[in-house]
Each structure stands twice: as structure tokens, then as C-alpha cells.
Protein backbone atom coordinates (compact mmCIF):
# COMPACT_ATOMS: atom_id res chain seq x y z
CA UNK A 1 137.24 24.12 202.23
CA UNK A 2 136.31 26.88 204.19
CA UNK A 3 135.11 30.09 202.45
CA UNK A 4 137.71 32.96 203.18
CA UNK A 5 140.39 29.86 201.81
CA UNK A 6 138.38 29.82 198.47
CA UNK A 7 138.06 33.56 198.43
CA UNK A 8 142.15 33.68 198.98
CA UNK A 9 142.76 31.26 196.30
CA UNK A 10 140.21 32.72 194.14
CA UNK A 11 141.86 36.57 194.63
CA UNK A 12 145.17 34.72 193.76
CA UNK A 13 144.42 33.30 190.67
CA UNK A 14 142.50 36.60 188.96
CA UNK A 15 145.41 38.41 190.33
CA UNK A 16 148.14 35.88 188.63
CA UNK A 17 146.19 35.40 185.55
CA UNK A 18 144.39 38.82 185.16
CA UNK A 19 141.20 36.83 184.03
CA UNK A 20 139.88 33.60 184.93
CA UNK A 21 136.82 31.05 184.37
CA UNK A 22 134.46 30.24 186.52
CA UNK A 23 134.88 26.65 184.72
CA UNK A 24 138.97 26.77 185.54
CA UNK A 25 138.18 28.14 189.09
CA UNK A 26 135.53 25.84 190.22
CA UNK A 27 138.34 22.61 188.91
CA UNK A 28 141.17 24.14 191.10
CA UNK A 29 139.02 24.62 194.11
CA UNK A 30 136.96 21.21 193.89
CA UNK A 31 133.51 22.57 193.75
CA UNK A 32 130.77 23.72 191.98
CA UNK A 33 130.88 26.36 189.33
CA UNK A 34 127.30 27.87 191.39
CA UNK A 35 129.26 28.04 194.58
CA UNK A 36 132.34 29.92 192.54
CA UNK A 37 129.52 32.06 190.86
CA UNK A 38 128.56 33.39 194.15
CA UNK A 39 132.07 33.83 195.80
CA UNK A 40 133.11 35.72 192.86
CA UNK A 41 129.82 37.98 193.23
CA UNK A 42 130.59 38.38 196.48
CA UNK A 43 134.37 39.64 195.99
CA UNK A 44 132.89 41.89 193.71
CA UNK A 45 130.65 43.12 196.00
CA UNK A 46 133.57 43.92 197.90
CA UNK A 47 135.80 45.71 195.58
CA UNK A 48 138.50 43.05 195.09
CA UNK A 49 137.92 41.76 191.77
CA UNK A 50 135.57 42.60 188.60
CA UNK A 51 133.20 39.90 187.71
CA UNK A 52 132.56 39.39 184.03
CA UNK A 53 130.44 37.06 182.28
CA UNK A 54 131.68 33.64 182.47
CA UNK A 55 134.54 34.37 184.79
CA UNK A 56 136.24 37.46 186.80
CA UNK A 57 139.19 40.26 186.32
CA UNK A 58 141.55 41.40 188.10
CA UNK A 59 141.08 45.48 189.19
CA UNK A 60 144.47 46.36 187.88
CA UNK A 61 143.75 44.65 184.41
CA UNK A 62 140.36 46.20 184.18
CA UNK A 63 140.78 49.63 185.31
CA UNK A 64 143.76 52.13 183.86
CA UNK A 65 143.68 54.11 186.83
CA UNK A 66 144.09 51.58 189.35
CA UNK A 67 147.28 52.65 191.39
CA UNK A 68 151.09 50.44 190.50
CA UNK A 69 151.08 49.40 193.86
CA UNK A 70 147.22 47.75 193.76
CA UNK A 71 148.72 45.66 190.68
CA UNK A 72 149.84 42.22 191.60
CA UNK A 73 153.62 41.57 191.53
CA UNK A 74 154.31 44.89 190.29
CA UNK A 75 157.91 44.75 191.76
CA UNK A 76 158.68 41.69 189.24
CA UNK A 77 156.83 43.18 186.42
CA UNK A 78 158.95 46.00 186.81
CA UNK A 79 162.48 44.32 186.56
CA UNK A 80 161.18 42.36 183.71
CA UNK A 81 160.29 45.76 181.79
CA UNK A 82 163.50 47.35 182.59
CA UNK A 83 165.49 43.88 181.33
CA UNK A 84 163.25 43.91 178.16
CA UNK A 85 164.26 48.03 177.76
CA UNK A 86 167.73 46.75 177.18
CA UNK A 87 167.12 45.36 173.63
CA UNK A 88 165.58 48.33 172.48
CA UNK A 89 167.71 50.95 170.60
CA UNK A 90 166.87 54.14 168.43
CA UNK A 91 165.52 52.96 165.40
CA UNK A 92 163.89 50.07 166.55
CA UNK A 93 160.12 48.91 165.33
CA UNK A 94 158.50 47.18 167.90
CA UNK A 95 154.92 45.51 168.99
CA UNK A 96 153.89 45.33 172.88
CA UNK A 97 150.66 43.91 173.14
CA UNK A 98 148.95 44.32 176.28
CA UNK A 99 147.76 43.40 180.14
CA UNK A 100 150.07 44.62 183.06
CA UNK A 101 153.50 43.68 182.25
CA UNK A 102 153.03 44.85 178.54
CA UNK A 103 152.16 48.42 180.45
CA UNK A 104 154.54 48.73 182.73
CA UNK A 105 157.28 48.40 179.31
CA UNK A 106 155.64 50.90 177.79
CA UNK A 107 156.02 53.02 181.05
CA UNK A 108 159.50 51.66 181.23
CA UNK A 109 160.62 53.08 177.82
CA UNK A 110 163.25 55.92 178.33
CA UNK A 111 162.18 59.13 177.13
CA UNK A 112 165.30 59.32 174.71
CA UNK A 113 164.93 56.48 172.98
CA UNK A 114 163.50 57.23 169.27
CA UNK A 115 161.22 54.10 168.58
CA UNK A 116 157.89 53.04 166.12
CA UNK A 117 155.83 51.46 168.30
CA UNK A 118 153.05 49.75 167.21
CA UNK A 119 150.10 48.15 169.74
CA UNK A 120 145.92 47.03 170.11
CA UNK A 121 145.76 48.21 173.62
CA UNK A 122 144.48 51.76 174.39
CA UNK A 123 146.17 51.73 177.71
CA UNK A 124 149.18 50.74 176.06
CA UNK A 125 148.65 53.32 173.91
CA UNK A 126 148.27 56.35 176.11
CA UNK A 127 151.39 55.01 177.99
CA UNK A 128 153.24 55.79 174.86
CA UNK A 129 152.12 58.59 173.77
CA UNK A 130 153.53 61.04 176.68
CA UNK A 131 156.97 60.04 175.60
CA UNK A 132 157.61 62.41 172.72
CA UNK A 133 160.00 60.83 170.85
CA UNK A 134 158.31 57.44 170.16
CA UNK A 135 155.94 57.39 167.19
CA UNK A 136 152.26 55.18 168.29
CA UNK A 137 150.11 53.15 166.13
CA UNK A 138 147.43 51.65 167.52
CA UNK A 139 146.12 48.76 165.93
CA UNK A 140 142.79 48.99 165.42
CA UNK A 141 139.83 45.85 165.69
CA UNK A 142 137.06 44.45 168.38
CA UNK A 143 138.13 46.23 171.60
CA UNK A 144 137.74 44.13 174.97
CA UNK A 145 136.01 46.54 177.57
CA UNK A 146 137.79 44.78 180.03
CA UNK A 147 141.68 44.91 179.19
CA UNK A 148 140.78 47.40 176.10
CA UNK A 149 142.77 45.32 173.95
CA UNK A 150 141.91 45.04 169.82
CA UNK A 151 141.11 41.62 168.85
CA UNK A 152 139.07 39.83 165.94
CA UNK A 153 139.62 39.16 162.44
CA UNK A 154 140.65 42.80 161.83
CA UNK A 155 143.20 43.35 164.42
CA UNK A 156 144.67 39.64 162.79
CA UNK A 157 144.69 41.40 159.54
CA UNK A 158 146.48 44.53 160.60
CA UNK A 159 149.13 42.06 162.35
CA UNK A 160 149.62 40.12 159.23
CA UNK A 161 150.67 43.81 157.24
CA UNK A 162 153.28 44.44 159.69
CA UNK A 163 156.78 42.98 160.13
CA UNK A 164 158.89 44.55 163.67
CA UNK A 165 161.75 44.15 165.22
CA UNK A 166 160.47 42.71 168.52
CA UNK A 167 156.94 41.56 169.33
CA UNK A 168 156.19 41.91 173.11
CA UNK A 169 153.58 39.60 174.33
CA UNK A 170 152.24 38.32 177.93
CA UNK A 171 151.04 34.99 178.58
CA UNK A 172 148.08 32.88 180.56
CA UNK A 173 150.19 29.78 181.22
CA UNK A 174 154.21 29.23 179.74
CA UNK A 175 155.25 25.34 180.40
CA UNK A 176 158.81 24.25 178.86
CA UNK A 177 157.71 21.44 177.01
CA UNK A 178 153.57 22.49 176.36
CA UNK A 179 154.58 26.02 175.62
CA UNK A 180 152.41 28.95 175.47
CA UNK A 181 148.84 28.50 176.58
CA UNK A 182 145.52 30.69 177.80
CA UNK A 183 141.66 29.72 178.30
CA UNK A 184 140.63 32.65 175.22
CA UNK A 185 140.43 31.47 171.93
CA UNK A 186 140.49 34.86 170.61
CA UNK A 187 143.32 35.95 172.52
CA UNK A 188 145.27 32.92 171.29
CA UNK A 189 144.76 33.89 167.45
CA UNK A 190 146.08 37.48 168.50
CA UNK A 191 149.14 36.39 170.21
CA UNK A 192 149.83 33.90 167.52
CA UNK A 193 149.62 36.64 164.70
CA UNK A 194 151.78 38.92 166.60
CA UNK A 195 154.47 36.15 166.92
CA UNK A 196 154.07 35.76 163.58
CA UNK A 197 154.85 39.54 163.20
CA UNK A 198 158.18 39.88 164.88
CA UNK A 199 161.42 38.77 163.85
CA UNK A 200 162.10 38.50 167.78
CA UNK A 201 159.08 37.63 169.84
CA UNK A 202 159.72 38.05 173.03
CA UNK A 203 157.55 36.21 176.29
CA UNK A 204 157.56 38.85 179.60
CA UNK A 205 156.40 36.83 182.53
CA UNK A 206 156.50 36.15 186.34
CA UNK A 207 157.96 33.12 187.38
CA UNK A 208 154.81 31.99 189.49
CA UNK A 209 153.29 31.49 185.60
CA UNK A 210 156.00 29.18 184.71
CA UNK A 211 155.14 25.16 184.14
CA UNK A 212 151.38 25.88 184.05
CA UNK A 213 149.49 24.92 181.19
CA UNK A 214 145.21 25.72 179.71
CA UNK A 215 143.12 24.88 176.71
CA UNK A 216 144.82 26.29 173.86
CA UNK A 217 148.05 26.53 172.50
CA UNK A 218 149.69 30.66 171.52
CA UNK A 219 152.39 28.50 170.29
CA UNK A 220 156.00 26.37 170.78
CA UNK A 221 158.45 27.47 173.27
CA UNK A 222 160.84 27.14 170.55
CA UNK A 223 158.66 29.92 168.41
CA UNK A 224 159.64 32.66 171.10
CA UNK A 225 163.17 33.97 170.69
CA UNK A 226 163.47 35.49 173.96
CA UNK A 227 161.80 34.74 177.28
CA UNK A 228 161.89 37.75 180.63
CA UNK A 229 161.30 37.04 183.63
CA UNK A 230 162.20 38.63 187.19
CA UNK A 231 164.81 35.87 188.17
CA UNK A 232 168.33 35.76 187.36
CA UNK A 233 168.74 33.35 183.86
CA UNK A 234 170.88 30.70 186.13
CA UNK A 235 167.78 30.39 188.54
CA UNK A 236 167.39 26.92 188.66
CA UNK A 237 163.61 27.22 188.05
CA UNK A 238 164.58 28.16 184.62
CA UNK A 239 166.38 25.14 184.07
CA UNK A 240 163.90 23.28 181.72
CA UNK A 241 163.73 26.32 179.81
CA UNK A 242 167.33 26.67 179.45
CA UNK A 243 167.28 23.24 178.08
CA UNK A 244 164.81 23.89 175.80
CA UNK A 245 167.14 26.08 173.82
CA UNK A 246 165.61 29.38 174.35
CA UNK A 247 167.53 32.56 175.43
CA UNK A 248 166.89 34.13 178.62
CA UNK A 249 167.02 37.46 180.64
């Protein structure tokens, strides 16, 4: 494989993913985990990605400032924040989590709505707080430099004190009969405590994530009560998912 075709497929997976392993990388392209090590340093080098011990980010999930239209898929992400806007309603107590879909709900909120909302991202968190009717808690614990997301044992805790009416999480990997999956341990036990959090969870994702599968299980398919994406629910790429019981948008 030539090397601008692993540098392509390489960009396309960080961007899809928002992080990635060298490991993961080096089994989709066929080759060494050296020889991913230095086209990774290389795309650094260049400005198209963020490399991070063990693995790479994308720009948009690294950096706050980074401009909507640098962030990958941001047309999808943005229909599947306005469809998840539609279950909201004054009153409501909700949990977004983070990466780029979980920030582009929180920039979707309308500025009328009257909502707790609590999160463990900063950027998240700063989204929120320039509408002035929404009360913010952030969620405090370990924060990742990279997405600037709480994690660890006392960002589980805090999630285990709270109950809300809909938990807003992003995903790795979403397969209809494997369910939720990412490469992070720690990211896993997050996820899974805010699930556990939420009378509704609710899965925002792009299609292009759908019937992919990693390391460790976030949880059932069954477990999520609501799953957004960007397609229409009778897209037939949904169909094992409609099967599998869960409701749609």
C-alpha cells in the first residue's frame, strides 16, 4: 500500500473515531505499528491530526477552537443534535457527555428552553453556559487534556449520585447485536455509569459508526432507550437495529 493511501485511511479513521491506536491502525492497514508510528508523526507534522501517546486525535476533538466546518461530518452531527433537541422540554434534567456530537447538542439547545444540565466535559461546559436559562454542573474527576473530558473513579462516583432524565452519550463502535464498544477502558466505565444514570440513555451517532465493533463493551443495545442518527428511522441500514427493539430518530 502506497503511503498517501495509508495517510488517507489513517486521516479517516482519527476523523471517524476522534482517537485511535496505533495497535487498531497498524491491524486495519496490514503493517507494522513502527511504520504507523511514523505516518502518524508525519501527519502531525503536517497539521492534520494530533499525535498522542499510543495513538492519534483528531484536531476537532482536541482543540475547542477548531472551526465547525474543520470537524468531520459536521453536517450529520448537526441533524442528529437538532433530532435529539426534540425530547428536551422545560424542566428537563439531563447528562451530555462529550466529543463532537455531544458539543454540537449543547450548541443546539434553544436559548428558551429552561434545563439542569449536568456534564464532565469543559467544552461541553462552556457551550452551555452562554445560554442563560440552562443551569451547568460540571462533573468534576481526572480531566483528559485531549477531549477535556472528567474520568476516573471520582467522576464514576459523582455519576452514581445523580439520576436525569436523559443521558447523552457518543460512541467508538455501535453494532446491533455486539452493542456499544470503544478501545478505552476508562472511557467505557464512564459511559457505563452515565447509562446507569439516566432513565433514557440516549446513543447520538453517524451512520458510518454503525456495525463496527472494539475491545470493550459500554454496554447492550437493548440498555440504550433511544438511538440518533442522521438517516431517516426507515433507512434500511437501520434495519438490524430496528429489529433489535430499540427506538429510533
Amino acid at each position: 500500500m502506497l503511503k498517501e493511501e495509508r495517510h488517507r485511511i489513517i486521516l479517516n479513521e482519527v476523523a471517524l473515531h476522534n482517537r485511535v491506536l496505533l495497535t487498531d491502525i497498524s491491524e486495519v492497514l496490514n503493517v507494522s505499528v513502527d511504520t504507523v508510528r511514523r505516518d502518524v508523526i508525519k501527519l502531525d507534522a503536517d497539521k492534520l491530526l494530533r499525535k498522542v501517546h499510543g495513538g492519534a486525535v483528531s484536531l476537532g476533538y482536541s482543540n475547542t477552537n477548531v472551526q465547525n466546518k474543520e470537524i468531520y461530518a459536521i453536517a450529520k452531527k448537526t441533524r442528529i443534535a437538532e433530532k435529539a433537541c426534540k425530547l428536551l422540554k422545560n424542566g428537563s434534567v439531563i447528562l451530555i457527555h462529550g466529543g463532537t456530537t455531544c458539543l454540537e447538542l449543547a450548541r443546539t439547545i434553544p436559548a428558551n428552553l429552561s434545563l439542569t444540565c449536568f456534564t464532565l466535559s469543559l467544552p461541553v461546559a462552556m457551550e452551555l453556559c452562554k445560554k442563560p436559562k440552562l443551569e451547568v454542573v460540571l462533573l468534576g474527576g481526572t480531566m483528559a487534556k485531549e477531549s477535556q473530558i472528567a474520568s476516573g473513579g471520582h467522576a464514576i462516583h459523582n455519576l452514581s449520585k445523580v439520576r436525569v432524565d436523559y443521558g447523552f452519550i457518543g460512541t467508538g463502535y455501535v453494532d446491533a447485536v455486539y452493542g456499544l464498544t470503544e478501545f478505552d477502558w476508562e472511557s467505557v466505565q464512564v459511559k457505563m455509569a452515565i447509562v446507569q444514570a439516566a432513565k433514557n440513555p440516549v446513543l447520538l451517532t453517524i451512520s458510518e459508526k454503525l456495525n463496527s465493533q472494539n475491545r470493550y463493551k459500554t454496554c447492550e443495545l437493548k440498555d440504550i432507550s433511544t438511538m440518533i442518527t442522521e438517516l431517516e428511522p426507515s433507512d434500511a441500514r437501520l434495519g438490524d437495529f430496528r429489529k433489535a427493539g430499540i427506538k429510533i430518530m
